[in-house]
PDB file of N, CA and C in Angstrom:
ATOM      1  N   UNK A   1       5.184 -18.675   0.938  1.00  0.00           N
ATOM      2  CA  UNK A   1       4.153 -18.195   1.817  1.00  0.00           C
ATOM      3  C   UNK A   1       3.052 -17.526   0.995  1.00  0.00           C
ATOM      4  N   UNK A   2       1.476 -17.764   1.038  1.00  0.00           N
ATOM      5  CA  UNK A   2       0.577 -17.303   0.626  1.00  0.00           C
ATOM      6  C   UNK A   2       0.354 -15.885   0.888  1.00  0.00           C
ATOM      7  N   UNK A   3      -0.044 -14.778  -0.258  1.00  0.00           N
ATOM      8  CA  UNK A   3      -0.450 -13.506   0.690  1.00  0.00           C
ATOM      9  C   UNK A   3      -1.560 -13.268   1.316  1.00  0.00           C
ATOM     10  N   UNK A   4      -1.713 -12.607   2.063  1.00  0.00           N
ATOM     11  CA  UNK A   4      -2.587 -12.204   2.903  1.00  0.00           C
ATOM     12  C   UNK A   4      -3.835 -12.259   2.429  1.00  0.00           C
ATOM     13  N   UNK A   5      -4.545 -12.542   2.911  1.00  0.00           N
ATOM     14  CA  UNK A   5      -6.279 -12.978   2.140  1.00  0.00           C
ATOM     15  C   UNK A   5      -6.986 -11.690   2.882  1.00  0.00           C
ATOM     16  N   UNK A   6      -7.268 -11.032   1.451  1.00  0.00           N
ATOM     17  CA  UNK A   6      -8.792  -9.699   2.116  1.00  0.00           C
ATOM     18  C   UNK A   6      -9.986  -9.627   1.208  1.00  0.00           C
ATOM     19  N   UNK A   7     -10.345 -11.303   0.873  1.00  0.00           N
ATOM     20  CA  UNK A   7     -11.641 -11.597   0.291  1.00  0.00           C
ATOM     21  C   UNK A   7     -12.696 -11.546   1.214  1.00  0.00           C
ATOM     22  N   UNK A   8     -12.417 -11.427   2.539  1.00  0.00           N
ATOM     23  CA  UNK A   8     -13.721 -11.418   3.512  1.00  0.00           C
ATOM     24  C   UNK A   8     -13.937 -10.190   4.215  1.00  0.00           C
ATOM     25  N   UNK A   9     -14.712  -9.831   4.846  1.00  0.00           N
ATOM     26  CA  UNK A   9     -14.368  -8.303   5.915  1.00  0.00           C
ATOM     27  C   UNK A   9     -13.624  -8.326   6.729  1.00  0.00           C
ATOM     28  N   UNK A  10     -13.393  -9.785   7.370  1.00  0.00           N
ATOM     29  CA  UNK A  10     -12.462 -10.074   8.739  1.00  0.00           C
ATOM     30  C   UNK A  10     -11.192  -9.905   8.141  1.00  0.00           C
ATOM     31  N   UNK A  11     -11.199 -10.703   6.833  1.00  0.00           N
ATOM     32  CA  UNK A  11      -9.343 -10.684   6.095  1.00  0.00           C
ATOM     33  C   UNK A  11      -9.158  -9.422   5.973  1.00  0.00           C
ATOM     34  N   UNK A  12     -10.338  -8.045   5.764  1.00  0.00           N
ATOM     35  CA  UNK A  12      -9.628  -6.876   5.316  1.00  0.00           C
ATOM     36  C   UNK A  12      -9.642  -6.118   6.840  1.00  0.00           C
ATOM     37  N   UNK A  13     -10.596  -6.368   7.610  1.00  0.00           N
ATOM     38  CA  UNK A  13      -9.956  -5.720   9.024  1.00  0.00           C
ATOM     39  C   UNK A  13      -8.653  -6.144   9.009  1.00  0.00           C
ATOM     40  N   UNK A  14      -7.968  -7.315   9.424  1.00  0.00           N
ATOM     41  CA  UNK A  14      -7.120  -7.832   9.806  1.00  0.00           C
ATOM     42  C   UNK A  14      -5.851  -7.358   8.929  1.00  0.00           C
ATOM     43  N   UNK A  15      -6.262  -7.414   7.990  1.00  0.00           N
ATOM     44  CA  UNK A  15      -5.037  -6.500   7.011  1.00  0.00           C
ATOM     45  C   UNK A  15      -5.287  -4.887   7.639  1.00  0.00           C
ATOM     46  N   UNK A  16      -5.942  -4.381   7.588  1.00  0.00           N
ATOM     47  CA  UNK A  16      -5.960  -3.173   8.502  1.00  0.00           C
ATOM     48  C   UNK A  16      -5.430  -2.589   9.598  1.00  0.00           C
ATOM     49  N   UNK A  17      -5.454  -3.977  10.046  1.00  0.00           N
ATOM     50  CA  UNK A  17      -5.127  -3.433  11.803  1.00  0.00           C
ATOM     51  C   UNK A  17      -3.309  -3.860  11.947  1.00  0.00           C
ATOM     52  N   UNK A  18      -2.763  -4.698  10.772  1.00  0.00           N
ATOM     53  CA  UNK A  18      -1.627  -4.755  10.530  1.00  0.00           C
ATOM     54  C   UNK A  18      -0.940  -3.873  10.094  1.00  0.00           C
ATOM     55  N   UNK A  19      -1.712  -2.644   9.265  1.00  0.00           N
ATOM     56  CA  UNK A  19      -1.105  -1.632   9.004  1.00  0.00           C
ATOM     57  C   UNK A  19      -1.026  -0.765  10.029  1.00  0.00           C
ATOM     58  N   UNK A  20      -2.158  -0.504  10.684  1.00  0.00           N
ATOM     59  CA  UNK A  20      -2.231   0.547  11.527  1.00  0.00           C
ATOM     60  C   UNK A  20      -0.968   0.313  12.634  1.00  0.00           C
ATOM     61  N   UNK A  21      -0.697  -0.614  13.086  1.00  0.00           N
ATOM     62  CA  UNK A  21       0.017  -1.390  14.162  1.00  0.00           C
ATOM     63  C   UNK A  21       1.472  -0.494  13.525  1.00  0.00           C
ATOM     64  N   UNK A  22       1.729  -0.784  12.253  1.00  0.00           N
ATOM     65  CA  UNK A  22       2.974  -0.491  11.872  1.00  0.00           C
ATOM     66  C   UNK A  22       3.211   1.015  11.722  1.00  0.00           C
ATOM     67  N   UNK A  23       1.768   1.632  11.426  1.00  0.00           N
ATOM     68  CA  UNK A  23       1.617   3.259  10.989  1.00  0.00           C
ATOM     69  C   UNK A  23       1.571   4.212  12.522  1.00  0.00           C
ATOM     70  N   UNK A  24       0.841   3.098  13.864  1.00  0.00           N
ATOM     71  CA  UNK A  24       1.300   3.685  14.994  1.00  0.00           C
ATOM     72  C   UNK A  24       2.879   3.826  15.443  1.00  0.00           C
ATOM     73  N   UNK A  25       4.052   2.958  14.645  1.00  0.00           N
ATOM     74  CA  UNK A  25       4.837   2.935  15.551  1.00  0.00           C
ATOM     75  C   UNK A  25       5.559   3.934  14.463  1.00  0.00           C
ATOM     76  N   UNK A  26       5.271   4.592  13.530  1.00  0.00           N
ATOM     77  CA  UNK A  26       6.372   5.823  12.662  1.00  0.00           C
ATOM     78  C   UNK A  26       6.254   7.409  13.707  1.00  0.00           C
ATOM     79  N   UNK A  27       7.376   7.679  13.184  1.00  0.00           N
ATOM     80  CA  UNK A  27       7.751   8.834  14.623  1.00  0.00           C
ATOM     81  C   UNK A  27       7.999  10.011  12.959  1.00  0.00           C
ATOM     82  N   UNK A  28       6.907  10.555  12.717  1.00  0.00           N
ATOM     83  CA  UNK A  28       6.919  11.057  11.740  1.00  0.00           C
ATOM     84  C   UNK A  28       6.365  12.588  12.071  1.00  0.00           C
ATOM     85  N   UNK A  29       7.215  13.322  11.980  1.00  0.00           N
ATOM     86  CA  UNK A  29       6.003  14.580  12.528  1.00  0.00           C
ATOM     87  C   UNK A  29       5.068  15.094  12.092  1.00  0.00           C
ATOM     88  N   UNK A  30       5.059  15.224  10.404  1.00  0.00           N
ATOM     89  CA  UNK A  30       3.754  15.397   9.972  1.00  0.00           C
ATOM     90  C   UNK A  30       2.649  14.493   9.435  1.00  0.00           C
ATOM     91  N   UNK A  31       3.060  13.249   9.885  1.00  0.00           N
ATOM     92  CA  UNK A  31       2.197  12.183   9.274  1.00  0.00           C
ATOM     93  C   UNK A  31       1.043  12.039   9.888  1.00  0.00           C
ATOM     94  N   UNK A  32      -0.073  12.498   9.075  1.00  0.00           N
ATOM     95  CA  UNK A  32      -1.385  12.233   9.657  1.00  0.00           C
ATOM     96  C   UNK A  32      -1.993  11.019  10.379  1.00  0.00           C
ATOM     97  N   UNK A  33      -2.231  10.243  11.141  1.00  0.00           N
ATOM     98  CA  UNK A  33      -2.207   9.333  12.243  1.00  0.00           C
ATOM     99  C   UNK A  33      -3.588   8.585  11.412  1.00  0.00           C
ATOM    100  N   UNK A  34      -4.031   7.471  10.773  1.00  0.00           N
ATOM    101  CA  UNK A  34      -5.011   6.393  10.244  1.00  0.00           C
ATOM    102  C   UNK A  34      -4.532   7.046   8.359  1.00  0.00           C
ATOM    103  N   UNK A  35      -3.974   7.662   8.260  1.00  0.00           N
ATOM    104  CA  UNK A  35      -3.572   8.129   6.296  1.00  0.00           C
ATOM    105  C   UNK A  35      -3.386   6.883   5.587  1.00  0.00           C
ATOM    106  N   UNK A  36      -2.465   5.716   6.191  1.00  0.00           N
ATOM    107  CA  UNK A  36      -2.184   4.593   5.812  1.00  0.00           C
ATOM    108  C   UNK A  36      -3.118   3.635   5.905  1.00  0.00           C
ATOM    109  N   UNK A  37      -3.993   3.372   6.830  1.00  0.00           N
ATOM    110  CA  UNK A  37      -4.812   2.354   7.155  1.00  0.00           C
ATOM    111  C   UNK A  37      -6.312   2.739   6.179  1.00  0.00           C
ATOM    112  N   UNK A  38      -5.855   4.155   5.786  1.00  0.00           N
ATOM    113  CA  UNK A  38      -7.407   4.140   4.730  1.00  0.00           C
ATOM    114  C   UNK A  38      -6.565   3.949   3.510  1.00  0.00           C
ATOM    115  N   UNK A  39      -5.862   3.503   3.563  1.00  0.00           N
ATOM    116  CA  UNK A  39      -5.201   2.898   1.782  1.00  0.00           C
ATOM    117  C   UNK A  39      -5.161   1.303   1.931  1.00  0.00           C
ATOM    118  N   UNK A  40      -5.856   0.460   2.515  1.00  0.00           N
ATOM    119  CA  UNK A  40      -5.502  -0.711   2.947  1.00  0.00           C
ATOM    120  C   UNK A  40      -5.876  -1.601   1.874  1.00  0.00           C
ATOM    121  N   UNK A  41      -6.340  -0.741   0.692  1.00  0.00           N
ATOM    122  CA  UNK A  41      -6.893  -2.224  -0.441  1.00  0.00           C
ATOM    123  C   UNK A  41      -5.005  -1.589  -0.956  1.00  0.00           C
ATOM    124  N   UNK A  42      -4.950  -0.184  -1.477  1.00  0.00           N
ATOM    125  CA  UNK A  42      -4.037   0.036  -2.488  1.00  0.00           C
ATOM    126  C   UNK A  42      -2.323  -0.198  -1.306  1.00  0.00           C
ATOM    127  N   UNK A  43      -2.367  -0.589  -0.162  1.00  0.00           N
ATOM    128  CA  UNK A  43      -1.067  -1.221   0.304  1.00  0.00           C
ATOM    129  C   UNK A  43      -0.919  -2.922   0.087  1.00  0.00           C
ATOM    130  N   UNK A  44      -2.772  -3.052  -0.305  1.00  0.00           N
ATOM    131  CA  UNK A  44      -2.430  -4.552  -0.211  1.00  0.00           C
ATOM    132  C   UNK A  44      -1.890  -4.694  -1.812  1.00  0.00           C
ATOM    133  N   UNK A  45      -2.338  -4.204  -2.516  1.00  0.00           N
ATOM    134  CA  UNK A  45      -2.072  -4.059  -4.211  1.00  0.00           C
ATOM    135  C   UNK A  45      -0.452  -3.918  -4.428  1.00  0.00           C
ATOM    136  N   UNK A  46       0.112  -2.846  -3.557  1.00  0.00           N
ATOM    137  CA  UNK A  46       1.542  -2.728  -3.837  1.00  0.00           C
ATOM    138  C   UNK A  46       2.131  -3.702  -3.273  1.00  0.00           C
ATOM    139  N   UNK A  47       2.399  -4.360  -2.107  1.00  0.00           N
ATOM    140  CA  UNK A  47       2.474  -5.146  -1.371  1.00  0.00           C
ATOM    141  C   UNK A  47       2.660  -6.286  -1.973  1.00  0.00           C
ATOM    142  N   UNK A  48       1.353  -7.428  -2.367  1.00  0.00           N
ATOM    143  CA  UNK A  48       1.176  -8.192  -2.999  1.00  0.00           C
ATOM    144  C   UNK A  48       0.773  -8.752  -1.934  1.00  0.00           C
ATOM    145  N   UNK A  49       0.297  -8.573  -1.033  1.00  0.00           N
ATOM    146  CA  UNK A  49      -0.799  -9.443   0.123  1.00  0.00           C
ATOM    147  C   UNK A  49       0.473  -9.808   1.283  1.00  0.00           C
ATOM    148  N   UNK A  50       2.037  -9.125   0.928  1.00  0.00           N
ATOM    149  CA  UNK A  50       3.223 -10.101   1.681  1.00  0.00           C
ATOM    150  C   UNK A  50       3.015  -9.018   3.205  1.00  0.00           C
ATOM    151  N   UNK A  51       3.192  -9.723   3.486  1.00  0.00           N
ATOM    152  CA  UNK A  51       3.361  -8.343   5.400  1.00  0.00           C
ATOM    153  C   UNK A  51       5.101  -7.875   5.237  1.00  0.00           C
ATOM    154  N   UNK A  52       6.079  -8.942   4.833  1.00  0.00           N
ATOM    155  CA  UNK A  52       6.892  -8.258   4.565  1.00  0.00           C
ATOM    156  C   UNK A  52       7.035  -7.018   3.470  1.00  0.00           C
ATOM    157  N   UNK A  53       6.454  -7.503   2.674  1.00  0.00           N
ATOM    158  CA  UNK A  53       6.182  -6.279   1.359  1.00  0.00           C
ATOM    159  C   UNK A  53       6.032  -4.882   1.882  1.00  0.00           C
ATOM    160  N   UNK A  54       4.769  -5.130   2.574  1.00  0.00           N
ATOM    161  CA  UNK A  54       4.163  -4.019   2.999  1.00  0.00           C
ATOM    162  C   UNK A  54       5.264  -3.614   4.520  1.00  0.00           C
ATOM    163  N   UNK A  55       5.814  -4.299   5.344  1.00  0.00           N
ATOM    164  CA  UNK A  55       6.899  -3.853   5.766  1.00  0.00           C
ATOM    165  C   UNK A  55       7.709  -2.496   5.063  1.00  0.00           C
ATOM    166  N   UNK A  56       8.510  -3.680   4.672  1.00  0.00           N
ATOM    167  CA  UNK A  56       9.396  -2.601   3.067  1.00  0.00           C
ATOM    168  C   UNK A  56       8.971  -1.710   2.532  1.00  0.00           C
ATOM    169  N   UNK A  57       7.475  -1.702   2.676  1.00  0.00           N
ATOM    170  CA  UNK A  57       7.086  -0.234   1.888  1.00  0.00           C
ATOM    171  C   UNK A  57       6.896   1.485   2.931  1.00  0.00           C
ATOM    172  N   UNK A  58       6.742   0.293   3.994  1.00  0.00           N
ATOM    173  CA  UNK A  58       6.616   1.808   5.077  1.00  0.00           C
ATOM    174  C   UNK A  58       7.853   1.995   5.169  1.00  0.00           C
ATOM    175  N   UNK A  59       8.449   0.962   5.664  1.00  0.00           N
ATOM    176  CA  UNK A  59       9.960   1.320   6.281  1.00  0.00           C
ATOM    177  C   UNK A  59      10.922   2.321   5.149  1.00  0.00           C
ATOM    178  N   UNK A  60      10.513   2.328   4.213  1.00  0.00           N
ATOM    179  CA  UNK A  60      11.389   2.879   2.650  1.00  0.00           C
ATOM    180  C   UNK A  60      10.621   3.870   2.351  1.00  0.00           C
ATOM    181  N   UNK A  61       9.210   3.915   2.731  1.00  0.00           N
ATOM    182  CA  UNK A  61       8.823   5.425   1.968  1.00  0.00           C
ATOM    183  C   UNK A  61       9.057   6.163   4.036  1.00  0.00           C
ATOM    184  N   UNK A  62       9.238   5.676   4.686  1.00  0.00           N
ATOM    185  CA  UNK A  62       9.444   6.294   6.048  1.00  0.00           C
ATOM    186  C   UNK A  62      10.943   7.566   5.995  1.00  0.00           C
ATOM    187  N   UNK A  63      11.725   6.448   5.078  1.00  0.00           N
ATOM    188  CA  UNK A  63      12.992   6.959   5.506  1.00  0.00           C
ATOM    189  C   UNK A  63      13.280   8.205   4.168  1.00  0.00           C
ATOM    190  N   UNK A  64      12.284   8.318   3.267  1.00  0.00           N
ATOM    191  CA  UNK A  64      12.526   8.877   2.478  1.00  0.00           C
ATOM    192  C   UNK A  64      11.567  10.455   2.505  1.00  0.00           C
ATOM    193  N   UNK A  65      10.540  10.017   3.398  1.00  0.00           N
ATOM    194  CA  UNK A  65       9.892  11.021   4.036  1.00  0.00           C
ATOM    195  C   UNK A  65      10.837  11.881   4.665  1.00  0.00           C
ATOM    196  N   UNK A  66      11.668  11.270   5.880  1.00  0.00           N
ATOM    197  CA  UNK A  66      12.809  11.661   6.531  1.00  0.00           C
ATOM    198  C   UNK A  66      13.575  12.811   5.541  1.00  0.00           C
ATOM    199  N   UNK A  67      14.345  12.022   4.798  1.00  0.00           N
ATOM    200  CA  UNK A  67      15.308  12.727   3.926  1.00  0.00           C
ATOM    201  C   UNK A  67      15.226  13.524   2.955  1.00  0.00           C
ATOM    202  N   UNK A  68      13.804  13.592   2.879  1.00  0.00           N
ATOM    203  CA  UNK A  68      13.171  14.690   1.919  1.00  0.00           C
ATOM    204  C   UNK A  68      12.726  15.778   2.554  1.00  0.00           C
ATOM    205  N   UNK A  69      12.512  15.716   4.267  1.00  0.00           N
ATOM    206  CA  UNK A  69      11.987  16.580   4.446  1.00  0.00           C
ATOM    207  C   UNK A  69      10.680  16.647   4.705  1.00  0.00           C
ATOM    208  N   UNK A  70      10.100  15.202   4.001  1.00  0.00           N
ATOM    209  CA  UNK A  70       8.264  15.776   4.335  1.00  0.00           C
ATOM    210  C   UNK A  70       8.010  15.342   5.851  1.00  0.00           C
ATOM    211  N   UNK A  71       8.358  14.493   6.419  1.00  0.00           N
ATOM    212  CA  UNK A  71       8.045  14.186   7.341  1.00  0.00           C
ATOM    213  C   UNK A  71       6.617  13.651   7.386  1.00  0.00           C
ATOM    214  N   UNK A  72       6.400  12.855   6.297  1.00  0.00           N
ATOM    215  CA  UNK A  72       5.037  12.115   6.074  1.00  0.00           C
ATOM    216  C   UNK A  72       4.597  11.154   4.962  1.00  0.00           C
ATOM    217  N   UNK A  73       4.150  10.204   5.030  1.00  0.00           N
ATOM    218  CA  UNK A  73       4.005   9.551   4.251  1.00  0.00           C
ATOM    219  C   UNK A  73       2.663   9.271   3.378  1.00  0.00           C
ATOM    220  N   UNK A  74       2.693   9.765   1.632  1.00  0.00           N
ATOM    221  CA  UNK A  74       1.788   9.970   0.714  1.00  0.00           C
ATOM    222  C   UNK A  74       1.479   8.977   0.006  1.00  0.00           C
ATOM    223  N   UNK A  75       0.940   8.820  -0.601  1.00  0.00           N
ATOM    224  CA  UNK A  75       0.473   7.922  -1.519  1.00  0.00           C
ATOM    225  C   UNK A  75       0.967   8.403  -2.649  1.00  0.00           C
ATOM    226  N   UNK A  76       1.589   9.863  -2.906  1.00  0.00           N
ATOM    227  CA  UNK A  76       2.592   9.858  -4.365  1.00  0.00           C
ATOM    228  C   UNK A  76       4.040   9.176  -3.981  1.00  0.00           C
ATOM    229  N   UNK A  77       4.471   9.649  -2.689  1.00  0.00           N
ATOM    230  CA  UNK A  77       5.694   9.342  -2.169  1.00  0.00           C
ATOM    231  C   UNK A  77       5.429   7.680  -1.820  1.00  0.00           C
ATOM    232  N   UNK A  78       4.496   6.880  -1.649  1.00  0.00           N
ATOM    233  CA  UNK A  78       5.044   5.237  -1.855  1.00  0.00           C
ATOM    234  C   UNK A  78       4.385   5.105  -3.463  1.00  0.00           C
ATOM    235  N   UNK A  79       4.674   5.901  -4.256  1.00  0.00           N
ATOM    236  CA  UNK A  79       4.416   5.206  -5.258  1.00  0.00           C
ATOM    237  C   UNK A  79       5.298   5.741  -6.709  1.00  0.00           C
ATOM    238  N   UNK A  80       6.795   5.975  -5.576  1.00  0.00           N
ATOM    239  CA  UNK A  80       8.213   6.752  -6.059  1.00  0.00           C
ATOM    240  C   UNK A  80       8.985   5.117  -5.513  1.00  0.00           C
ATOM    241  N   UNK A  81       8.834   4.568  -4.255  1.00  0.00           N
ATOM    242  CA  UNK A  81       9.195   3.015  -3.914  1.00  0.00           C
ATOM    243  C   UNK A  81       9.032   1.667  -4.704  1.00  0.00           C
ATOM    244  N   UNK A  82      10.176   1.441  -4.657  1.00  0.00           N
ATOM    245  CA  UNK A  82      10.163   0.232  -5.014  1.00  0.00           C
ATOM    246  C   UNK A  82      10.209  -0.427  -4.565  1.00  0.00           C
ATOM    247  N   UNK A  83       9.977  -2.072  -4.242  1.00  0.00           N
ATOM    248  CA  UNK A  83       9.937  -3.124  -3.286  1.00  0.00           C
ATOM    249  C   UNK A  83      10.260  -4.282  -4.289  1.00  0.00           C
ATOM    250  N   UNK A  84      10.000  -5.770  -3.245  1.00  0.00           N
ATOM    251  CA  UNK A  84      10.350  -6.556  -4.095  1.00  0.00           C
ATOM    252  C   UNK A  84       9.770  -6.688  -5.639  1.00  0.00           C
ATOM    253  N   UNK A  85      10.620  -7.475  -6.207  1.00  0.00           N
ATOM    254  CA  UNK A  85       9.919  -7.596  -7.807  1.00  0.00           C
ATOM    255  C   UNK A  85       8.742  -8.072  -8.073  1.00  0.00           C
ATOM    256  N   UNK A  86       8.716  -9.362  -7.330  1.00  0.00           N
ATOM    257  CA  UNK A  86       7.370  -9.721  -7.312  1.00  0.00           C
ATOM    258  C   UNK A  86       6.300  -9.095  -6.918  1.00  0.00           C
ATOM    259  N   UNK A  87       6.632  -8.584  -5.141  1.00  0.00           N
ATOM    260  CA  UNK A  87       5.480  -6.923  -5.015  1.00  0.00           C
ATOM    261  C   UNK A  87       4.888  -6.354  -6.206  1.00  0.00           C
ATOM    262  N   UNK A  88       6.155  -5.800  -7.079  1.00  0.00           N
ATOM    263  CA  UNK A  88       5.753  -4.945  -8.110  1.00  0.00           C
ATOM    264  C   UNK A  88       5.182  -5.429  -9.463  1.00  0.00           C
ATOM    265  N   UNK A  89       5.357  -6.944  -9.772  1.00  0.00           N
ATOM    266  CA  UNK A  89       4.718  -7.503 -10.568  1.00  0.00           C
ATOM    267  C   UNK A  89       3.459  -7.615 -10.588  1.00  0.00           C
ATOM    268  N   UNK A  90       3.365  -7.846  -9.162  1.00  0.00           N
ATOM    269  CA  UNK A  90       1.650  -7.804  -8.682  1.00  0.00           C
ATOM    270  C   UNK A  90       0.959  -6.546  -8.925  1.00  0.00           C
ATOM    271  N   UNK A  91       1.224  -5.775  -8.494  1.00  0.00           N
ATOM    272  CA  UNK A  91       0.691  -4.084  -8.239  1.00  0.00           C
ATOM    273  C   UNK A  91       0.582  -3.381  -9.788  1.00  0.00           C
ATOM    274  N   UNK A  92       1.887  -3.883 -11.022  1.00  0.00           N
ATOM    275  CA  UNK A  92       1.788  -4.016 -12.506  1.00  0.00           C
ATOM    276  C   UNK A  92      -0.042  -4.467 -12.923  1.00  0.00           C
ATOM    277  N   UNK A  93      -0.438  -5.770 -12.068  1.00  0.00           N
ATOM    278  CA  UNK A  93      -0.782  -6.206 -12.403  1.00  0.00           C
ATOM    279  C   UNK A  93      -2.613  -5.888 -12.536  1.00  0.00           C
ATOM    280  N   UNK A  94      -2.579  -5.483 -11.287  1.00  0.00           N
ATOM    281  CA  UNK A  94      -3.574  -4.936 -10.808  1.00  0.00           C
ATOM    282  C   UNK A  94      -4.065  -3.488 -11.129  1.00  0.00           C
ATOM    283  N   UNK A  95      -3.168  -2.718 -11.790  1.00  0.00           N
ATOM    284  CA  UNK A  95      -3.062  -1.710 -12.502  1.00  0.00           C
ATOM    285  C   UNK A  95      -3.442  -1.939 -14.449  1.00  0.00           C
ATOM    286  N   UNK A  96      -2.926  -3.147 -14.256  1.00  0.00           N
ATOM    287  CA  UNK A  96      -3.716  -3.269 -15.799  1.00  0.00           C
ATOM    288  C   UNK A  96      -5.278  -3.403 -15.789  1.00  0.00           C
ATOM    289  N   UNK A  97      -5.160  -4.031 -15.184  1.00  0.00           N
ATOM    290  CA  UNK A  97      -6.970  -5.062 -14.813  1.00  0.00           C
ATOM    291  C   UNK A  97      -7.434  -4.020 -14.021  1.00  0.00           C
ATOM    292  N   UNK A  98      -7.131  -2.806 -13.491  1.00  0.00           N
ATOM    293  CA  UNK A  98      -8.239  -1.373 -13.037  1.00  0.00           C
ATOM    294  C   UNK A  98      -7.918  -0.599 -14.293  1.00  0.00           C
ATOM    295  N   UNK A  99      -7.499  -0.771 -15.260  1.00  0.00           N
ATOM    296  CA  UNK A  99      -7.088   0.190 -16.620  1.00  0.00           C
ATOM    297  C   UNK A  99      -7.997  -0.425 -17.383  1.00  0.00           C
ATOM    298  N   UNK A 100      -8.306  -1.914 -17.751  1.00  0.00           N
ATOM    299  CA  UNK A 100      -8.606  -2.382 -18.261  1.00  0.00           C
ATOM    300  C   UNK A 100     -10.193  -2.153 -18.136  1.00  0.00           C
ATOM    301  N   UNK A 101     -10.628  -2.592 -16.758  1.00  0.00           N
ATOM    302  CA  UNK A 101     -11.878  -2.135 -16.505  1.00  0.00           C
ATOM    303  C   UNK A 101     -12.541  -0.415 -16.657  1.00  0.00           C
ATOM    304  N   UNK A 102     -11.567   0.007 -16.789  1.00  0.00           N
ATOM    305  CA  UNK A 102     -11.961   1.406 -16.811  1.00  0.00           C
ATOM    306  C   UNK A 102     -12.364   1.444 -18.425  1.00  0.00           C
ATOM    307  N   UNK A 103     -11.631   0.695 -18.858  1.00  0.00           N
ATOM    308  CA  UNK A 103     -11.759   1.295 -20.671  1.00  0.00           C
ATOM    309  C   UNK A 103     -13.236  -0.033 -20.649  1.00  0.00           C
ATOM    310  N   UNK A 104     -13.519  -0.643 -20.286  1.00  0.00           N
ATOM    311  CA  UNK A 104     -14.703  -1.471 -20.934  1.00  0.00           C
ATOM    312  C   UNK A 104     -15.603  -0.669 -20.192  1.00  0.00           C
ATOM    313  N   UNK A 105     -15.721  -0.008 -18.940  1.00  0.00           N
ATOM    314  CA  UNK A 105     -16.762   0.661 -17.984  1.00  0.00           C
ATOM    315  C   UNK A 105     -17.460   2.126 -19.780  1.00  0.00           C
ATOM    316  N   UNK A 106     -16.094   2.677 -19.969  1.00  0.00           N
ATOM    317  CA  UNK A 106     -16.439   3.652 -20.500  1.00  0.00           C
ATOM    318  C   UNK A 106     -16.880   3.565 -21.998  1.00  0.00           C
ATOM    319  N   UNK A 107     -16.478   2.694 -22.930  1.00  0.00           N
ATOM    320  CA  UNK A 107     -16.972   1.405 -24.314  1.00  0.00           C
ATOM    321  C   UNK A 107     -18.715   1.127 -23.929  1.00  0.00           C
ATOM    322  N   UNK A 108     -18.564   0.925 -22.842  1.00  0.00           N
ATOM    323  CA  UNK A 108     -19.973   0.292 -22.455  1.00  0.00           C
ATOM    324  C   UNK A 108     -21.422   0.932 -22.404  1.00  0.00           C
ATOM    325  N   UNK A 109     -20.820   2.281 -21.781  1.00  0.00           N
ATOM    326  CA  UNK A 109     -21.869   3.830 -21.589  1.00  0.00           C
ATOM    327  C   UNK A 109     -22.051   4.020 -22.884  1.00  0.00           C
TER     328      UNK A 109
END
């Protein structure tokens, strides 16, 4: 299965509103209500464009919110998750190539 395409505005609404869908249904008490849906490039990055991916990533940083106590879900706390390999190969990947660009942005000045 191909991942999710958010080369257009419609592909990145639509990836959006897939999160939100999933971020309305967490019964989280302190979880700030749209926190997830403004991370929608860096869920698609961890993810790897899969809806299951990104499944797995709420559902696992959900339950760990739970058991920790925060009762919310961070962007340090999904990025303590692991998901599939490939997910994480991707998100490896995309982390080089924003590292990468950072060091030619700053070479360049």
């Amino acid at each position: 299965m191909r991942p999710f395409a958010i080369t257009t505005s419609q592909g990145q609404r639509e990836w959006a509103a897939v999160i939100k869908e999933m971020e309305d249904s967490l019964a989280l008490r302190k979880h700030k209500p749209g926190s997830l849906t403004r991370q929608w490039r860096y869920l698609h990055e961890r993810s790897g464009g899969s809806i299951c991916g990104l499944s797995d990533l709420i559902r696992e940083s959900a339950v760990e919110a739970i058991l920790s106590g925060m009762e919310a879900i961070t962007r340090n706390l999904m990025d303590t998750i692991e998901i599939s390999e490939l997910a994480q190969q991707t998100y490896r990947r995309h982390q080089h190539r924003r590292s990468a660009a950072k060091v030619k942005a700053a070479t360049a000045s």
